[in-house]
Protein backbone atom coordinates (compact mmCIF):
# COMPACT_ATOMS: atom_id res chain seq x y z
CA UNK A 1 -21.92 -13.76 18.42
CA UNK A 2 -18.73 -14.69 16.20
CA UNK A 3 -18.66 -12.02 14.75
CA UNK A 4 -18.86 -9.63 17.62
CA UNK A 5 -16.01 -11.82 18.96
CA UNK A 6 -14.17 -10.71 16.02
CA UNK A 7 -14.98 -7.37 16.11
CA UNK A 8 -13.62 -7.46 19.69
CA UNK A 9 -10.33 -9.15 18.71
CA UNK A 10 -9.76 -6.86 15.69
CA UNK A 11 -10.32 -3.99 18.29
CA UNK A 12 -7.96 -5.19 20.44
CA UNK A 13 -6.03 -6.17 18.09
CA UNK A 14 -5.52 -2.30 17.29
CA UNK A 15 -4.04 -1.55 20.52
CA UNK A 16 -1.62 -4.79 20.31
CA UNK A 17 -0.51 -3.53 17.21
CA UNK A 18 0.54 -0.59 18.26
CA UNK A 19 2.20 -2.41 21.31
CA UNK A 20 4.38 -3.59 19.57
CA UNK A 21 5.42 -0.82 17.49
CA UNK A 22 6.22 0.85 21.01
CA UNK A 23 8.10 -2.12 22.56
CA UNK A 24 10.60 -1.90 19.67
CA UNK A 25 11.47 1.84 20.23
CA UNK A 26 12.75 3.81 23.13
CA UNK A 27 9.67 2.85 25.64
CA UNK A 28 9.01 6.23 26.41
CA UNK A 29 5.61 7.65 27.77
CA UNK A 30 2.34 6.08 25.73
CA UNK A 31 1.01 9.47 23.95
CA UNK A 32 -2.36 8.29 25.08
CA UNK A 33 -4.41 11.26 23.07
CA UNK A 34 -2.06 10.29 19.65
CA UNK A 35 -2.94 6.55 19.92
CA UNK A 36 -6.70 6.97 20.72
CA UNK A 37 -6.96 9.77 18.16
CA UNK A 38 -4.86 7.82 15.54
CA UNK A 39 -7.14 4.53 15.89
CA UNK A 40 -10.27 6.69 16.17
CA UNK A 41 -9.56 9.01 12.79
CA UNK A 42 -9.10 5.71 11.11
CA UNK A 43 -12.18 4.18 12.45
CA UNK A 44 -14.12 7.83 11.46
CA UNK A 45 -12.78 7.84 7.94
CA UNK A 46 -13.83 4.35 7.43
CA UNK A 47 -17.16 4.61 8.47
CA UNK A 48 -17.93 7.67 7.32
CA UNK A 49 -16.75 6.73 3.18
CA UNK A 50 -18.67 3.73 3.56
CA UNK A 51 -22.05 5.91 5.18
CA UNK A 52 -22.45 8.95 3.94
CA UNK A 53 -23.89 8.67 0.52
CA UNK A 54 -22.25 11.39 -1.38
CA UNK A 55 -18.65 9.41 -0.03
CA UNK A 56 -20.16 6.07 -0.25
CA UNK A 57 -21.30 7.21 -4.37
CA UNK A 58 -17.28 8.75 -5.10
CA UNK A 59 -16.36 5.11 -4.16
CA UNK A 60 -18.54 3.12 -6.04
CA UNK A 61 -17.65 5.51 -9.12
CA UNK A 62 -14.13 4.36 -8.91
CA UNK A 63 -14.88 1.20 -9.76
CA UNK A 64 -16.34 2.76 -13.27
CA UNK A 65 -13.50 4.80 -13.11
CA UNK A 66 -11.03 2.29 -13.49
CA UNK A 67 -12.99 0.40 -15.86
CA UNK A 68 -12.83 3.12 -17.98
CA UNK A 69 -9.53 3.65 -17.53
CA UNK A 70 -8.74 -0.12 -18.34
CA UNK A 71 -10.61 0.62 -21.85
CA UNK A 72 -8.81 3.61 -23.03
CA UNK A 73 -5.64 1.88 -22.09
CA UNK A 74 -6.51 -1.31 -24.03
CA UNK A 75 -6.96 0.64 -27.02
CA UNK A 76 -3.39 1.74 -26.50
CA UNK A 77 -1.56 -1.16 -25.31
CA UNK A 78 -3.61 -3.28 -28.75
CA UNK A 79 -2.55 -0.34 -30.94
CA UNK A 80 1.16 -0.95 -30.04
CA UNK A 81 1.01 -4.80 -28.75
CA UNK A 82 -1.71 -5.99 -30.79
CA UNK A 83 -2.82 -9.86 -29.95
CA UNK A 84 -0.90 -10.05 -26.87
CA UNK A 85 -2.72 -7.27 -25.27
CA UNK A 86 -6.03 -8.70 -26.24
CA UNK A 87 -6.76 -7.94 -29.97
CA UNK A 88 -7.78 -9.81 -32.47
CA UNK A 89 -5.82 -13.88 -31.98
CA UNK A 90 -4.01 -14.35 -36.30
CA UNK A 91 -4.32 -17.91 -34.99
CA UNK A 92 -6.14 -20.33 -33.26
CA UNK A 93 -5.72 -21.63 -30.15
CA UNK A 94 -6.24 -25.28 -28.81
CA UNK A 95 -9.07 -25.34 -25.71
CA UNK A 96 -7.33 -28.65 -24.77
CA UNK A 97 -3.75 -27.19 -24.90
CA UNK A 98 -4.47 -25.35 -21.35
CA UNK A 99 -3.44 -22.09 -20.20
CA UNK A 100 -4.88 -19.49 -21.37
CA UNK A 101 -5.00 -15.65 -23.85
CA UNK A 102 -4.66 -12.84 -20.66
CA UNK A 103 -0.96 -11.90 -20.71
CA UNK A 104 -0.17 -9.91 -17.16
CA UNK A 105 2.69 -7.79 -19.23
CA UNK A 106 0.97 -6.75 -21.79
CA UNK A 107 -2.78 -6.49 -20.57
CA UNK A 108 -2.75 -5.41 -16.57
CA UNK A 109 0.36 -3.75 -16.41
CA UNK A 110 0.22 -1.30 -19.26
CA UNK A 111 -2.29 0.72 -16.98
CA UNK A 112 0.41 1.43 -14.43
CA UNK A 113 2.44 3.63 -17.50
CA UNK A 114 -0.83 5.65 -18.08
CA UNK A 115 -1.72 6.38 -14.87
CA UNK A 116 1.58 7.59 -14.03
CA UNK A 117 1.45 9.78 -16.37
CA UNK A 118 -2.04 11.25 -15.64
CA UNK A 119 -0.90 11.27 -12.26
CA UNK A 120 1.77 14.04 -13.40
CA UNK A 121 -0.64 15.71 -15.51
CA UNK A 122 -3.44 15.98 -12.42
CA UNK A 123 -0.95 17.58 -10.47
CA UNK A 124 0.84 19.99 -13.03
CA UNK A 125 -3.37 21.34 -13.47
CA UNK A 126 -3.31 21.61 -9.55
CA UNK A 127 -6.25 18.80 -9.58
CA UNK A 128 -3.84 16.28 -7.06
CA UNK A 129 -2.49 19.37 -5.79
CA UNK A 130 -5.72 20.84 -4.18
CA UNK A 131 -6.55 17.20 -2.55
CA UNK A 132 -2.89 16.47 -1.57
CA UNK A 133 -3.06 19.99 0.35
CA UNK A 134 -6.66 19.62 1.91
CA UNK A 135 -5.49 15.87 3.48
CA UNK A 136 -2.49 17.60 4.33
CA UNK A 137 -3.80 20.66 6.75
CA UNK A 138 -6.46 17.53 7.94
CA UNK A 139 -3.42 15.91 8.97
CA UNK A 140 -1.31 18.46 10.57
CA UNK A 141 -4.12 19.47 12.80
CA UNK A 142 -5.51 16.19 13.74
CA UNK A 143 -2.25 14.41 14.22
CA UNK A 144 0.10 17.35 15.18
CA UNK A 145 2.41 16.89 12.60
CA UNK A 146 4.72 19.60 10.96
CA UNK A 147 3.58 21.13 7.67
CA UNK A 148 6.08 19.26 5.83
CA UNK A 149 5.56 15.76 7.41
CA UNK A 150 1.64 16.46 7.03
CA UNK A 151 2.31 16.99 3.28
CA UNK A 152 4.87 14.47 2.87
CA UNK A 153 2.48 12.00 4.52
CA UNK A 154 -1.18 13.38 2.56
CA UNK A 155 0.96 13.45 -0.99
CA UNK A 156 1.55 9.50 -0.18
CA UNK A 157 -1.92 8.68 -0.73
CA UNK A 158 -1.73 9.68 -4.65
CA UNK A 159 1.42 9.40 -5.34
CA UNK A 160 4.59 6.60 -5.14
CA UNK A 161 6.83 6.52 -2.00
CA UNK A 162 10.01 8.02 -4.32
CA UNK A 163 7.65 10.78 -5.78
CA UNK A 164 5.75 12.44 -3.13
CA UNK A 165 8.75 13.38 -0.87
CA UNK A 166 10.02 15.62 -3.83
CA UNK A 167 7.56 17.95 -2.72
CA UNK A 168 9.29 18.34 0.64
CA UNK A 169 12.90 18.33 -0.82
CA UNK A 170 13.97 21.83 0.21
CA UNK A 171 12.81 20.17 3.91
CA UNK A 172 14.79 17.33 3.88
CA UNK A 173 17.65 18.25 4.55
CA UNK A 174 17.06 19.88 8.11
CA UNK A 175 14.32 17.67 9.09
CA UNK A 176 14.16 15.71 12.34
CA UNK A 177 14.46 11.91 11.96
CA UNK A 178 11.24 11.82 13.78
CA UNK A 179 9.74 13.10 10.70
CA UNK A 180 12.06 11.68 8.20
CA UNK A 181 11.14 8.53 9.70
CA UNK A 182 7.53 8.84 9.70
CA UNK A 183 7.52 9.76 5.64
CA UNK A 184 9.22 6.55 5.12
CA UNK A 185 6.90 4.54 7.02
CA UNK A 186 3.96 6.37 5.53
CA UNK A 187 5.87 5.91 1.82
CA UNK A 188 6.05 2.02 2.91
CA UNK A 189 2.28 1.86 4.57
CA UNK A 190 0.49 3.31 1.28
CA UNK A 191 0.44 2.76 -2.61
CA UNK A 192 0.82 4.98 -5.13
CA UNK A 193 -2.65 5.34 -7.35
CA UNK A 194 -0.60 4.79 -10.48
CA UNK A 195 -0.86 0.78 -9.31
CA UNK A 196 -4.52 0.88 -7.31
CA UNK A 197 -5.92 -0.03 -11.20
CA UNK A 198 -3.78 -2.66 -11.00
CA UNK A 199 -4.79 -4.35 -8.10
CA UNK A 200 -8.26 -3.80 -8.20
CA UNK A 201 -7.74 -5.77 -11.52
CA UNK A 202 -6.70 -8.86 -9.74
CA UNK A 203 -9.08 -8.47 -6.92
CA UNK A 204 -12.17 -8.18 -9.62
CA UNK A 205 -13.61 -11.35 -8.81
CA UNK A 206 -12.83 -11.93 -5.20
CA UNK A 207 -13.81 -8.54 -3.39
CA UNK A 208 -17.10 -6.02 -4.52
CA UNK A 209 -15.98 -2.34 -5.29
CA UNK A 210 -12.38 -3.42 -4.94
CA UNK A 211 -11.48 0.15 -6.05
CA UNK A 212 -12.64 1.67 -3.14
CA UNK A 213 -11.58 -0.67 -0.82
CA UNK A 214 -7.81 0.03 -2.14
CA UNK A 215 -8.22 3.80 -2.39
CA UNK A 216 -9.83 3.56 1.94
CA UNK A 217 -6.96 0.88 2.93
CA UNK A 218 -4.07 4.10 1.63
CA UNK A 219 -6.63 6.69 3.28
CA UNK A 220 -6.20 5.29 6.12
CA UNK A 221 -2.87 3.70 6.75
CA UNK A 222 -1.66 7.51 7.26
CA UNK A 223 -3.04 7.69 10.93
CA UNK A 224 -1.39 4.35 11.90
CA UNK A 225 1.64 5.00 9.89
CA UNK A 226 2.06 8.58 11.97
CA UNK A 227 1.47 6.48 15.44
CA UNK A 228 3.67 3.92 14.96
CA UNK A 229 6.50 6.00 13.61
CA UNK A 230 5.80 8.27 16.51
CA UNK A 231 5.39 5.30 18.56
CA UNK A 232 9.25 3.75 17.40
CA UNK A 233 10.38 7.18 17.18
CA UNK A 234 8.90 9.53 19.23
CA UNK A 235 9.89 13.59 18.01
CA UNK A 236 8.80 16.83 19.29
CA UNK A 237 6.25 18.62 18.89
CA UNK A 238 6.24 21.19 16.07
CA UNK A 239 6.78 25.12 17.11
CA UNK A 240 5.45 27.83 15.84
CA UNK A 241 8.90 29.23 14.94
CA UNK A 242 9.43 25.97 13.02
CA UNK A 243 5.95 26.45 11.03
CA UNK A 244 6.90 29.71 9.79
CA UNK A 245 10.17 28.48 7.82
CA UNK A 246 7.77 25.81 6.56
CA UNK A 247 6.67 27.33 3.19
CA UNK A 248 7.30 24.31 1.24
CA UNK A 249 6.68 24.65 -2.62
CA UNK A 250 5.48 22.18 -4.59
CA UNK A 251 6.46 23.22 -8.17
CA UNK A 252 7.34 19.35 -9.65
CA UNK A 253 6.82 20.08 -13.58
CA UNK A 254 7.61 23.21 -15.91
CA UNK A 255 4.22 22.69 -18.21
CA UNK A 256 2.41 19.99 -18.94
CA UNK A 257 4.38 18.27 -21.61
CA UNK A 258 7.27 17.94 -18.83
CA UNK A 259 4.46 16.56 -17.27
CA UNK A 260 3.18 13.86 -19.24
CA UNK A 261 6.98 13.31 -20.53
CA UNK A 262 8.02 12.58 -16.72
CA UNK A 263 5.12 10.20 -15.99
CA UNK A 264 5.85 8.34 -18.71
CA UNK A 265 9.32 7.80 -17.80
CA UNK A 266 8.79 7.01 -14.44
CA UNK A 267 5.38 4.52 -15.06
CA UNK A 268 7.69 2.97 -17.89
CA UNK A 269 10.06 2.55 -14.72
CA UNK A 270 7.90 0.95 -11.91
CA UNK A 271 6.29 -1.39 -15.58
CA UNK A 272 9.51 -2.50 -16.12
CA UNK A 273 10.58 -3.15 -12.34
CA UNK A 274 6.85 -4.86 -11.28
CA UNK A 275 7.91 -6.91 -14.34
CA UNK A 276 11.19 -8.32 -13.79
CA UNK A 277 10.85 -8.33 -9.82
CA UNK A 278 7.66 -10.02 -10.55
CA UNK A 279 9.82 -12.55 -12.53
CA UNK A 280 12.72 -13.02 -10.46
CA UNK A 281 10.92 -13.29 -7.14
CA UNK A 282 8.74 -16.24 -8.97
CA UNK A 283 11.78 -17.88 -9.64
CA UNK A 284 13.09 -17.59 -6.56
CA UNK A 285 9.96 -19.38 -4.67
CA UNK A 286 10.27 -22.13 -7.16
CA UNK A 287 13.58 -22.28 -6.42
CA UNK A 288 12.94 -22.40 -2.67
CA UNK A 289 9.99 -25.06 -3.08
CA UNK A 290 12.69 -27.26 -4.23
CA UNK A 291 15.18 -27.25 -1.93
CA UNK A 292 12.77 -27.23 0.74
CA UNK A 293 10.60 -30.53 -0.87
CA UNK A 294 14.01 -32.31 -0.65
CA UNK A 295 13.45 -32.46 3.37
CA UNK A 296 11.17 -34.59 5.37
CA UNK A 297 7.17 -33.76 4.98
CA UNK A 298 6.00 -31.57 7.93
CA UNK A 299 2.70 -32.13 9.73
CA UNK A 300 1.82 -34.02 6.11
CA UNK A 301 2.67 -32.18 3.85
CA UNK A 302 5.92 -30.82 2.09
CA UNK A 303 7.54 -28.04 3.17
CA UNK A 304 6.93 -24.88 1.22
CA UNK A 305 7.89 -20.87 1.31
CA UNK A 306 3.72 -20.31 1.55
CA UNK A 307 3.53 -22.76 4.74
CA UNK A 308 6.80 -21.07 6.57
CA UNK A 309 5.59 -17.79 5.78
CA UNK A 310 1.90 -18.89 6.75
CA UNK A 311 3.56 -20.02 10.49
CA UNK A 312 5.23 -16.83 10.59
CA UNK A 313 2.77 -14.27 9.92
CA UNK A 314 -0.40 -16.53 11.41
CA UNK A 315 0.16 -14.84 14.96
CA UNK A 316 0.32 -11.40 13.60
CA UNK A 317 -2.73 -11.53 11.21
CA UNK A 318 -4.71 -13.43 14.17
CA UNK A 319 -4.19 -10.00 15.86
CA UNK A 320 -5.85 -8.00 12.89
CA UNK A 321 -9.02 -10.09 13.52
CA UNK A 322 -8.62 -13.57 11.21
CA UNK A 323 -9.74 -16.70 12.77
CA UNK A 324 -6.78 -19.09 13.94
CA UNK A 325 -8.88 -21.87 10.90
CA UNK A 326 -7.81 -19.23 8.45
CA UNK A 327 -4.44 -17.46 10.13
CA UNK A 328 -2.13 -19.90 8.34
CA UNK A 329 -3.35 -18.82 4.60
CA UNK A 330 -3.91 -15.48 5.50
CA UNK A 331 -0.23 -15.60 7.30
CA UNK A 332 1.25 -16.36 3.84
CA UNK A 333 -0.27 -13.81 1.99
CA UNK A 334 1.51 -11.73 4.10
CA UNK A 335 4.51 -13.28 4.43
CA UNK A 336 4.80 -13.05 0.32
CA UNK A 337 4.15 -9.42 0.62
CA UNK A 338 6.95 -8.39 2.87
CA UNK A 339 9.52 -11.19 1.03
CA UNK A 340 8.21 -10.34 -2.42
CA UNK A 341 5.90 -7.50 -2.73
CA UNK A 342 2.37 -6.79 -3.06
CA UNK A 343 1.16 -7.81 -6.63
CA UNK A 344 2.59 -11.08 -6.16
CA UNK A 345 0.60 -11.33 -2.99
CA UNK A 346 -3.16 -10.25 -4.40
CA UNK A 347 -2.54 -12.29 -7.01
CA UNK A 348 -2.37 -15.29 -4.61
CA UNK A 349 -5.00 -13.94 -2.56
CA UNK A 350 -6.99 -13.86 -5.97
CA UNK A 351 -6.30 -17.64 -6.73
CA UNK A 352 -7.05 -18.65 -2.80
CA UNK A 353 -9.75 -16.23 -1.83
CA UNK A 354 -12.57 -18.30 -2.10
CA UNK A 355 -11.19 -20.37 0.20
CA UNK A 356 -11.12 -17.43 2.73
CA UNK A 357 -14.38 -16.17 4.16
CA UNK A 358 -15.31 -12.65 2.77
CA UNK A 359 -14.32 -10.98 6.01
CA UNK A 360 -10.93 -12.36 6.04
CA UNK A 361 -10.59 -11.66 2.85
CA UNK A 362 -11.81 -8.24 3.30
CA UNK A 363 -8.96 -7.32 6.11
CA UNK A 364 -6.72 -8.92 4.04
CA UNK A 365 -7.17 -7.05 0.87
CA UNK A 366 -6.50 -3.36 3.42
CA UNK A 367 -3.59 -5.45 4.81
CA UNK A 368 -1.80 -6.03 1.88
CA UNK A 369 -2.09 -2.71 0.57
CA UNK A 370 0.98 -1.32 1.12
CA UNK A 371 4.69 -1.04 -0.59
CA UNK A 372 6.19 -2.42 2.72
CA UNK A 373 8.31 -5.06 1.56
CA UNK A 374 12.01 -5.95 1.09
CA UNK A 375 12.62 -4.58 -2.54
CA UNK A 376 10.95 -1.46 -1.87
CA UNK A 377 13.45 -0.62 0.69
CA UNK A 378 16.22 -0.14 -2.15
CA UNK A 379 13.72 1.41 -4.04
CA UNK A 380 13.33 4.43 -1.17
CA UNK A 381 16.61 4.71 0.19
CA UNK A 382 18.09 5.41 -3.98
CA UNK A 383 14.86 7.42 -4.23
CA UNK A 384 15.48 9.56 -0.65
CA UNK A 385 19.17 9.78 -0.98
CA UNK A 386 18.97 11.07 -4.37
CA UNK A 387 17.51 14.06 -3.80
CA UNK A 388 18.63 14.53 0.10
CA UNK A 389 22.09 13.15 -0.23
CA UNK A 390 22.88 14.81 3.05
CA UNK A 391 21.05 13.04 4.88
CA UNK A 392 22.31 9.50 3.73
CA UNK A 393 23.00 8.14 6.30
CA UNK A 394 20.47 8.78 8.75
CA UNK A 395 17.85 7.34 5.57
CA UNK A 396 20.09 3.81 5.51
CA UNK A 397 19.63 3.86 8.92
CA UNK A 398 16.06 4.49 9.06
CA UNK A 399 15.02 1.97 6.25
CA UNK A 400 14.70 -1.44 7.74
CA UNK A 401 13.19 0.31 10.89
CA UNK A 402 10.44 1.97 8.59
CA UNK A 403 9.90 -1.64 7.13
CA UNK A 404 8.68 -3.04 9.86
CA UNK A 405 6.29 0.07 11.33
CA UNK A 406 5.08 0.05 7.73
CA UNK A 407 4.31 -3.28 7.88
CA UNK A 408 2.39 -3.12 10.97
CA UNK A 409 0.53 0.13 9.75
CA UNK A 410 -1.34 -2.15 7.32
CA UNK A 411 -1.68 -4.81 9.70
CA UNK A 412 -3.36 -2.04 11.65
CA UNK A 413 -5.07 -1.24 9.00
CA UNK A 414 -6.57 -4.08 8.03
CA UNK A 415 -7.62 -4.44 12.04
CA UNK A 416 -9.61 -1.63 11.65
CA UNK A 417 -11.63 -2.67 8.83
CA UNK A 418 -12.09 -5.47 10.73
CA UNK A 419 -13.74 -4.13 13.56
CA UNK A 420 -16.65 -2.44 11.25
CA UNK A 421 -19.53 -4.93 10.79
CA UNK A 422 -19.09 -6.58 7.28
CA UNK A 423 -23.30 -4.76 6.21
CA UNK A 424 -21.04 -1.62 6.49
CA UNK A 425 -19.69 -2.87 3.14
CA UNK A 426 -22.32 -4.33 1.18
């Protein structure tokens, strides 16, 4: 009977969701067949990878997939690294000194510079290409959506928020902010599956087939990304006049050493930036945690950035179907991943999820997976406004809204998977 109860509240908690994504723009009409069809695709999808044995199989391949993956880029990262990515210790270390031999830099993170690059490669052999286009005509008839939004939106589930709306560039600049807002919030809702390795990584030892979770939660944050940025900013409906200018190519590389050239620059980018954000953002929380122990103890304890964040967000994760016991933890996971970002906050969820239950952590793991957090707004306005600098100002205008429907995309997200019975998954 609980767990019907939280079924029901995750369910509802849908509909709130989206409530609230349409009290904070203009109030116009409810598009009653977008937000039933939105919530039910999501619903479909989920069920239906997690059923359906040849979808259920691709899933639980990915975990092998990435394991793999992690193995041919060990060999790599030991080649160049040596000990500090794993190989053979010239030493020896002290059991009693603490601590331990896994170095984040050097052993989980290298992963994110090869996939990037055999991301680029994928798509330069048309592999991404084919998928990215397949979700994308899904999309546009499902949803309604323009053939540029649609592919805008589908390339988001493969690729980074700065990447995939390169595809669309000879678009952007005589797009509707309707749909210029609704490829930010999808770019802020999803992850790119140069990190998805990474994260499943952390999550290893707190969720089962963590891969597939990860590659489901981007799946389907695109339906509640394209309500609630219809939702905040409602646009019209696409003509067919519209649809015939809309031959968008998608020509990113010359060959397929521009390729693999490219995707290592740009994975050596987003190592370096998960690195020193990852740093700075640490500091800053210690930082915090000090000033804030210097004031009186609250409800007994001291104050702490995890306990303010955990008030905060404890209403709004209660919504996606966590009991109130566990809203406060689960409230500061993802409070972390809107200050700081997403890594930061599965790796917290990693050192605190056995304190969760499974299904809590289970919405939580589809709730964090997203890009929607503060840093990552810099990182898509210099990505959009470099290659649309026309439209400037209308993308600095658009961010911080985008934030926030991005934000509750994966909320809604992570309501959905919490309305499927937790057998669904095992």
């Amino acid at each position: 009977m609980d767990d019907l109860l939280l079924q029901g509240r995750s369910f509802a908690g849908l509909f709130l969701l989206a409530g609230i994504a349409w009290l904070l723009g203009p109030r116009k009409k409810l598009p009653i067949v977008l937000l039933v069809g939105a919530i039910a695709l999501q619903l479909v999808i989920a069920t239906l990878l997690y059923t359906v044995a040849p979808f259920r199989a691709f899933l639980q391949s990915l975990t092998g997939v990435v394991a793999v993956l992690q193995e041919v880029t060990n060999e790599g990262a030991q080649f160049v690294f040596g000990y500090l990515a794993g190989g053979a210790i010239p030493f020896e270390i002290d059991p009693e000194a603490g601590g331990g031999t896994f170095l984040f830099a050097f052993q989980a993170l290298p992963m994110v510079i090869v996939l990037s690059a055999l991301s680029a490669l994928l798509w330069r052999w048309r592999v991404l290409e084919v998928l990215v286009r397949g979700f994308a005509f899904a999309f546009q008839r499902l949803l309604n959506l323009s053939g540029s939004a649609s592919l805008g939106a589908a390339a988001n589930i493969f690729l980074g928020m700065t990447e995939s709306p390169v595809l669309i560039r000879p678009r952007l600049p005589d797009m509707s902010r309707s749909d210029l807002f609704l490829i930010m919030t999808v770019g802020f809702s999803t992850v790119a599956g140069s990190v998805m390795a990474l994260y499943v990584s952390q999550l290893s030892g707190i969720i089962d087939g963590a891969a597939g979770h990860i590659f489901t939660a981007s799946l389907i944050s695109v339906p509640a990304a394209v309500l609630l940025s219809r939702l905040m900013m409602p646009g019209d409906a696409p003509t067919p006049e519209a649809e015939a200018k809309e031959k968008v190519p998608t020509q990113i590389y010359h060959s397929s050493m521009d390729a693999l050239t490219t995707g290592v620059s740009d994975g050596m980018r987003l190592y370096f930036n998960i690195i020193f954000m990852l740093l700075v953002f640490t500091a800053l929380v210690a930082l915090l945690n000090v000033m804030l122990g210097l004031a009186p103890d609250m409800f007994g304890a001291p104050l702490s950035v995890d306990r303010i964040l955990g008030w905060l967000f404890a209403p709004i994760v209660w919504l996606a179907g966590v009991p109130w016991s566990e809203a406060t933890q689960a409230g500061s996971l993802m409070g972390l991943k809107t200050a700081l970002n997403e890594v930061y906050a599965y790796d917290r969820l990693a050192q605190i999820g056995n304190e969760l239950s499974p299904r809590t952590s289970l919405i939580m793991t589809y709730a964090l997976c997203g890009f929607a957090n503060f840093s990552s707004v810099g990182i898509l306005t210099g990505g959009l406004v470099a290659i649309a600098p026309s439209r400037r100002e209308d993308i600095l205008q658009l961010a911080p809204k985008a934030l926030i429907s991005g934000t509750l995309a994966t909320l809604m997200t992570g309501a959905a998977i919490g309305v499927l019975p937790q057998g669904l998954f095992g």
